[in-house]
Protein backbone atom coordinates (compact mmCIF):
# COMPACT_ATOMS: atom_id res chain seq x y z
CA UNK A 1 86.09 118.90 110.52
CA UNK A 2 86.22 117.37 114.16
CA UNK A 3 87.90 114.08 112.80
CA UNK A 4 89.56 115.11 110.13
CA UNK A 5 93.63 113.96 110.61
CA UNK A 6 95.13 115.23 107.48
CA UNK A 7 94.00 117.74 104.39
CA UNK A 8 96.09 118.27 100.77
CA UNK A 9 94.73 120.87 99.28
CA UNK A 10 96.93 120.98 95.56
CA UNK A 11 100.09 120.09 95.90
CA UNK A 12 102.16 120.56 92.91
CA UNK A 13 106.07 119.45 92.96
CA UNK A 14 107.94 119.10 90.12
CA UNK A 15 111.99 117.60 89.17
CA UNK A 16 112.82 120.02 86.54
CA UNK A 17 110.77 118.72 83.40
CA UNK A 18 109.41 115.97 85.67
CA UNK A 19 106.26 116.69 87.05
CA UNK A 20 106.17 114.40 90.46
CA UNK A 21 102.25 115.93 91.98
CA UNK A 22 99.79 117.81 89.48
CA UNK A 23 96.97 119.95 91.79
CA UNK A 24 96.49 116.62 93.96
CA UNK A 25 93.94 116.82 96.77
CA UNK A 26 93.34 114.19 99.56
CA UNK A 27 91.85 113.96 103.11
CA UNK A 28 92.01 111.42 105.31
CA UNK A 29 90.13 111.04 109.05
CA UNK A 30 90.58 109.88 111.83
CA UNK A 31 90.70 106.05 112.32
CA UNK A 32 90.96 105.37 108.75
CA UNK A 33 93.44 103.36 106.77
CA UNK A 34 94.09 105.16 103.45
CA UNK A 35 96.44 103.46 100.96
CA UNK A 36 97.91 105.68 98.42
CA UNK A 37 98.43 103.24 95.65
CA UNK A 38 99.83 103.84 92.12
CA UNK A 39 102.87 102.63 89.81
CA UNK A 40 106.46 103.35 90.14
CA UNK A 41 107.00 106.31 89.99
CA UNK A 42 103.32 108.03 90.23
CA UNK A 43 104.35 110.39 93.24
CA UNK A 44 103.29 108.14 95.94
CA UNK A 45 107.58 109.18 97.69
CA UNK A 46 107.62 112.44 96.89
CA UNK A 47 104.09 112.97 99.03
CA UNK A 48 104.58 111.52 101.80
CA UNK A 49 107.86 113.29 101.67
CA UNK A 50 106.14 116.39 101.69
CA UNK A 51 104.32 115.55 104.20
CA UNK A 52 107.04 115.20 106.62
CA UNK A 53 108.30 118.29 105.72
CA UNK A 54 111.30 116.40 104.06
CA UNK A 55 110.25 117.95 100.65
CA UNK A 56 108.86 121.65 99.63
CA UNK A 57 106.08 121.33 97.22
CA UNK A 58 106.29 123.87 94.47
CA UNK A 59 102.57 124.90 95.41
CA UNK A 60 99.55 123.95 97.59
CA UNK A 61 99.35 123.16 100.99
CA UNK A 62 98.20 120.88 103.89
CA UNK A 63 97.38 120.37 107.60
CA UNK A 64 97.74 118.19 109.92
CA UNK A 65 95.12 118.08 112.55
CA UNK A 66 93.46 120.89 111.29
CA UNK A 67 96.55 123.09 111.54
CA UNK A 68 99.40 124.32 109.12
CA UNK A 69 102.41 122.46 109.87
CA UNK A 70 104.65 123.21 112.54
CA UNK A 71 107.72 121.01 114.19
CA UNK A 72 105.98 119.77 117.29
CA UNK A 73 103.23 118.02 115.32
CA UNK A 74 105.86 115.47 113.87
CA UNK A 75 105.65 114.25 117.55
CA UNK A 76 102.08 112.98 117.03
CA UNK A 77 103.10 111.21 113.35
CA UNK A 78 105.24 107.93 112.73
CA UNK A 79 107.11 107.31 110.02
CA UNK A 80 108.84 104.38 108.00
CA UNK A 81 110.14 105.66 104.46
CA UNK A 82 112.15 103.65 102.26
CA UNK A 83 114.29 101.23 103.99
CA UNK A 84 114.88 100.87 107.91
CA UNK A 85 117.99 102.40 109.26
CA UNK A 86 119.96 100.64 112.50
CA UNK A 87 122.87 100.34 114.49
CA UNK A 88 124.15 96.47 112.68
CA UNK A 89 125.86 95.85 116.21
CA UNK A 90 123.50 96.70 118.69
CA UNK A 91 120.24 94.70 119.75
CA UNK A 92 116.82 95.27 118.63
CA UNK A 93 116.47 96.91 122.69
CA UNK A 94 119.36 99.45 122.24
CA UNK A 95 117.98 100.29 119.02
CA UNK A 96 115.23 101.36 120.31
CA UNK A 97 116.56 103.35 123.22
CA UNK A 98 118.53 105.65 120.69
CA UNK A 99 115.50 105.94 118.99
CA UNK A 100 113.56 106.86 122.22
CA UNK A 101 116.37 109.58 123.30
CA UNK A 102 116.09 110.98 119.88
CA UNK A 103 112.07 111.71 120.60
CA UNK A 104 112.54 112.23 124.65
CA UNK A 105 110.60 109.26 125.24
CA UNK A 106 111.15 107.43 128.23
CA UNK A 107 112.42 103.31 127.74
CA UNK A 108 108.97 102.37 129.25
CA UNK A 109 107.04 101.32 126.03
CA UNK A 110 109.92 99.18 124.75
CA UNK A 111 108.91 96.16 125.90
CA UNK A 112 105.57 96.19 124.95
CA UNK A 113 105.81 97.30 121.14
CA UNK A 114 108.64 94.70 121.21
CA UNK A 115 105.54 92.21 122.43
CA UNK A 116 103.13 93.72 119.81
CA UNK A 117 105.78 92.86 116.33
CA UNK A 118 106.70 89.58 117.87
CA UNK A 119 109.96 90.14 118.39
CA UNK A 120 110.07 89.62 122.12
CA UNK A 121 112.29 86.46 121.56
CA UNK A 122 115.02 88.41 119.98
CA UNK A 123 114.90 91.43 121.39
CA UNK A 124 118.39 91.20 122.86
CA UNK A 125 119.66 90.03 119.11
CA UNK A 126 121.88 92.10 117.18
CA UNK A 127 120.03 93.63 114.14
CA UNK A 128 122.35 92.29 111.90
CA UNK A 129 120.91 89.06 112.82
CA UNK A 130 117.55 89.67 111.51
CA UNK A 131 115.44 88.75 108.85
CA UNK A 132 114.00 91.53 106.23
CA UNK A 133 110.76 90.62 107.73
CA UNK A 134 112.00 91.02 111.64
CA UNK A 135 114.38 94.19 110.48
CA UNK A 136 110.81 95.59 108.87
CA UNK A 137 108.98 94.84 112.14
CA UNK A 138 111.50 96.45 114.24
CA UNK A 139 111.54 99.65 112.30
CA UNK A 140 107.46 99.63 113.15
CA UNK A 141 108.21 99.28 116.54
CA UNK A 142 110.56 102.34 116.08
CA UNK A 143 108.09 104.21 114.39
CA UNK A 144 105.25 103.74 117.31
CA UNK A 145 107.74 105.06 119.84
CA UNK A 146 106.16 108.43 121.56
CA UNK A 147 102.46 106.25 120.97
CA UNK A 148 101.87 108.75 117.84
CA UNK A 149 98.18 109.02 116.61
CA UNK A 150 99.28 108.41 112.93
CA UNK A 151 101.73 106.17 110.90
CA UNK A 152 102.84 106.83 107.83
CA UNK A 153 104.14 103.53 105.86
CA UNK A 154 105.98 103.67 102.23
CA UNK A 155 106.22 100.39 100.81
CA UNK A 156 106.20 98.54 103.62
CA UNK A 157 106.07 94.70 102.22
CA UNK A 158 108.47 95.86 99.77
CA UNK A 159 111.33 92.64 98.77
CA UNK A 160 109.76 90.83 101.44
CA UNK A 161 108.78 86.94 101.29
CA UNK A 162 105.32 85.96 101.30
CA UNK A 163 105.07 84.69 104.91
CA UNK A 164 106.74 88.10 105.77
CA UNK A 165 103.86 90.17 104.00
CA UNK A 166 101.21 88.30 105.50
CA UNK A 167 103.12 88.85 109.55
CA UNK A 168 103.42 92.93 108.07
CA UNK A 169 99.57 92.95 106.98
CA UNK A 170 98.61 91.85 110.43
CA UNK A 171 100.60 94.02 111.90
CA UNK A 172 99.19 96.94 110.39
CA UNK A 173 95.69 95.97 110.93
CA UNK A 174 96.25 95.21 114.39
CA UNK A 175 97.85 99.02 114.66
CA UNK A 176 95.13 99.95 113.12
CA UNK A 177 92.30 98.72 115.22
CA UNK A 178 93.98 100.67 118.02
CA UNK A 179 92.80 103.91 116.64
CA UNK A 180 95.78 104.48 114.99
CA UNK A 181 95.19 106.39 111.89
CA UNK A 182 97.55 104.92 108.66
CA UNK A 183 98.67 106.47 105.36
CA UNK A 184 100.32 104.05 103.41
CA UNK A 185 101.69 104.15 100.00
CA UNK A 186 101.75 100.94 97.83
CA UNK A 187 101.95 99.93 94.22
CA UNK A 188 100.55 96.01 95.66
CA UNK A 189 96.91 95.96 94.71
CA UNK A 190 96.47 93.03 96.95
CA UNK A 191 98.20 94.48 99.98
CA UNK A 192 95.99 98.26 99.45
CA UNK A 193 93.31 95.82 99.18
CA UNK A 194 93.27 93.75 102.30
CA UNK A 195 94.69 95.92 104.32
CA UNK A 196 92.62 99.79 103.66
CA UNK A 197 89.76 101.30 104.26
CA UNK A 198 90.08 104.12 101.98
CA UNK A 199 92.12 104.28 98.46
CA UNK A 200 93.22 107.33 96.64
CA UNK A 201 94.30 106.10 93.29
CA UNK A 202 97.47 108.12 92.06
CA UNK A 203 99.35 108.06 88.46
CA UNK A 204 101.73 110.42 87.14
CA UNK A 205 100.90 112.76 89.87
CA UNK A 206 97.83 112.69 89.32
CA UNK A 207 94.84 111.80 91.91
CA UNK A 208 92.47 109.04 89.77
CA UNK A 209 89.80 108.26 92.39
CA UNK A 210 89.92 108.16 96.19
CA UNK A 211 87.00 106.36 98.43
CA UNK A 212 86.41 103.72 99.98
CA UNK A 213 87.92 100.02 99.12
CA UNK A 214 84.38 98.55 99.71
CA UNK A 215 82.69 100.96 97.60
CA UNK A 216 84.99 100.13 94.26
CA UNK A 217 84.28 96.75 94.81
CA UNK A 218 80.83 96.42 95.23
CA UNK A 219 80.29 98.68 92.59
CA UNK A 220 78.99 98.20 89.41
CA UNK A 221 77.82 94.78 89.75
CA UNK A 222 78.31 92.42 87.15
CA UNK A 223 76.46 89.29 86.71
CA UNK A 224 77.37 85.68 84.86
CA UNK A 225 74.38 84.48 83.32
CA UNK A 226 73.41 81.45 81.22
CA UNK A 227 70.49 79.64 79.40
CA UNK A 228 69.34 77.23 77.51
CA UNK A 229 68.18 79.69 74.82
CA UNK A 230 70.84 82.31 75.04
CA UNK A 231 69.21 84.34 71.90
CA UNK A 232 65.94 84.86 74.36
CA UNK A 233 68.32 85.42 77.45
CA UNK A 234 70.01 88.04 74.72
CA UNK A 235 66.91 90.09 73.95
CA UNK A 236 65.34 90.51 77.16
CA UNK A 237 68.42 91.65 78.85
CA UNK A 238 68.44 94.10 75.69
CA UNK A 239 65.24 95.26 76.69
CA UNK A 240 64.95 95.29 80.04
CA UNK A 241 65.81 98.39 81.21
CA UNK A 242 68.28 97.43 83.83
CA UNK A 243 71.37 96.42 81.99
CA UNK A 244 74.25 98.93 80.91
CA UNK A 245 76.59 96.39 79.40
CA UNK A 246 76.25 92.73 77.91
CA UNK A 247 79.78 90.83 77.14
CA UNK A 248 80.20 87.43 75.47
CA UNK A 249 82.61 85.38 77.98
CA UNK A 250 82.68 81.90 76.39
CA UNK A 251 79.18 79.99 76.76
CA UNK A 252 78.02 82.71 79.04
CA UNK A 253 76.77 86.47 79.19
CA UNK A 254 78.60 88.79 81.27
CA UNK A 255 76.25 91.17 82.34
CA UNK A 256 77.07 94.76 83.89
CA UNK A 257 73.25 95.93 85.69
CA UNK A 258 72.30 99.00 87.07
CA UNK A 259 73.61 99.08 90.92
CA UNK A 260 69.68 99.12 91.98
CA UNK A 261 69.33 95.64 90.64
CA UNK A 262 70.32 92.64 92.24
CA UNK A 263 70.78 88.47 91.13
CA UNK A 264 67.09 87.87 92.62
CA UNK A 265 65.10 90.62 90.88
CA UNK A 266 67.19 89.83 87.27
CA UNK A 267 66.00 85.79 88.00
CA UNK A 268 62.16 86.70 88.78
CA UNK A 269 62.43 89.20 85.70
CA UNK A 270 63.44 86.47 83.20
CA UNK A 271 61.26 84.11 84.40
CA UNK A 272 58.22 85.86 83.74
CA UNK A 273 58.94 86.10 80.16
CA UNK A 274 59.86 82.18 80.31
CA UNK A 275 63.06 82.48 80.42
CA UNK A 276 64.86 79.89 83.06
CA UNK A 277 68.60 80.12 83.82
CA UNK A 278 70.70 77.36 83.73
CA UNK A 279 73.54 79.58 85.48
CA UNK A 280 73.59 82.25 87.45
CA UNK A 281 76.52 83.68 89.47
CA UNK A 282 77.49 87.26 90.90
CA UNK A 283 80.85 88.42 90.00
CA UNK A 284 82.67 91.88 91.57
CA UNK A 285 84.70 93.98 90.47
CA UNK A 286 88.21 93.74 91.98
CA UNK A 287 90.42 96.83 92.88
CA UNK A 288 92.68 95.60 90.40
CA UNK A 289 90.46 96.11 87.64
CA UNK A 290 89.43 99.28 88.63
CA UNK A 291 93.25 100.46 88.97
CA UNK A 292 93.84 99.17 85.60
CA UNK A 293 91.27 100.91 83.79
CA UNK A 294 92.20 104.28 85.73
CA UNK A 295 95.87 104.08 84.27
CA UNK A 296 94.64 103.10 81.03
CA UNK A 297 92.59 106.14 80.26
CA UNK A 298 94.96 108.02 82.20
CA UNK A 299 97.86 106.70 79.59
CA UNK A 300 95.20 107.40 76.70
């Protein structure tokens, strides 16, 4: 496939008894940000790891770019796993040099990735100096040395403050809408969900769902619904034809419809038979739900 960036085809890795990956599949394309999300523990490391050719899967295979791996494609792939490592001493600038020897880069680009994390102000600062937030930003900027076309994040909020998240998030959406493609592995619901475009869904090495983010939550829409006869509001949703799921929530009916069938068409339906709603809201599902459930049958 022309824009295809990445394809697993099942990987398997195990720790002795421990079985990290079980036949897990994925493919991500270009332009996309796919968030690998799952517990502790569900095999989110030890893929990516694989990925970089840091760990040897016990079976399966991928490609990068449509090709088996092979050394100069880590060129076109940044990487941030686990915490970042630097030089205490040394500025944020000098840093960054070492790093650009390291991938025969020229000093050029500095500057400007300095500009793009914000850390412009400090950039003759020793790291030590530095926040967790500025120390994650920095090791960003390392990453997109060499301009790769993808970046690979691992936790990348991970033990950082809230007004730190919120700097990361925009940081990697901002990457992003450069046509930078990003893989990033989370177990933050909220950070999978406003930041990607795609989810793959992993527990216990095992792949749950993957799609899109906006798919899972516009799916299966549920509405809130209320009358002043909720016996006749009961019945005809009973019998309508459209409903797959009616739950008591308080003074209301939660009410799971078929995805063809929308808030208007429920409203002119009920009202024909003389029923009239005193409430009527739309409620979606939120990737949080949807993870839950996943790990619960999963755990079943």
């Amino acid at each position: 496939m022309k824009n295809q960036v990445l394809e697993i085809r099942n990987l398997r890795k195990s720790y002795g008894s421990l079985l990290a990956l079980d036949d897990f599949s994925l493919q991500v394309n270009k332009g996309e940000v796919f968030g690998i999300l799952g517990p502790n523990g569900s095999g989110k490391t030890t893929t990516l790891g694989i990925l970089l050719d840091i760990i040897k899967p016990d079976s399966g295979q991928y490609a990068w770019f449509g090709a088996r791996p092979f050394s100069n494609q880590r060129a076109r792939i940044g990487a941030l796993l686990e915490q970042p490592l630097f030089y205490p001493y040394l500025s944020a600038v000098k840093n960054l040099e070492i790093i650009a020897d390291i991938k025969n880069v020229a000093y050029g680009e500095i500057d400007e990735l300095l500009e793009k994390v914000g850390l412009t102000g400090r950039k003759h600062s020793k790291f030590k100096t530095y926040s967790l937030g500025m120390k994650q930003r920095l090791a960003i900027a390392a990453s997109l040395i060499g301009k790769p076309e993808v970046l690979i994040l691992d936790e990348p909020t991970n033990g950082l403050d809230p007004r730190s998240i919120a700097e990361i998030r925009e940081l990697i959406i901002d990457i992003a809408s450069r046509g930078i493609t990003v893989l990033l592995a989370s177990h933050l619901l909220d950070e999978v969900q406003k930041i990607c475009s795609h989810v793959a869904i992993l527990d216990r090495g095992k792949l749950l769902h993957t799609g899109r983010v906006d798919e899972v939550l516009n799916s299966s829409p549920m509405l809130e619904l209320q009358a002043d006869d909720m016996r006749a509001l009961h019945l005809a949703l009973q019998h309508s034809g459209v409903v797959d799921e009616i739950v008591s929530e308080g003074p209301i009916w939660l009410v799971r419809m078929n995805k063809e069938t929308g808030p208007a068409e429920v409203n002119k339906m009920l009202t024909q038979q003389g029923i009239y709603l005193t409430h009527l809201a739309q409620r979606h599902k939120s990737l949080e739900k949807h993870f839950l459930e996943l790990v619960a049958e999963n755990h079943a």
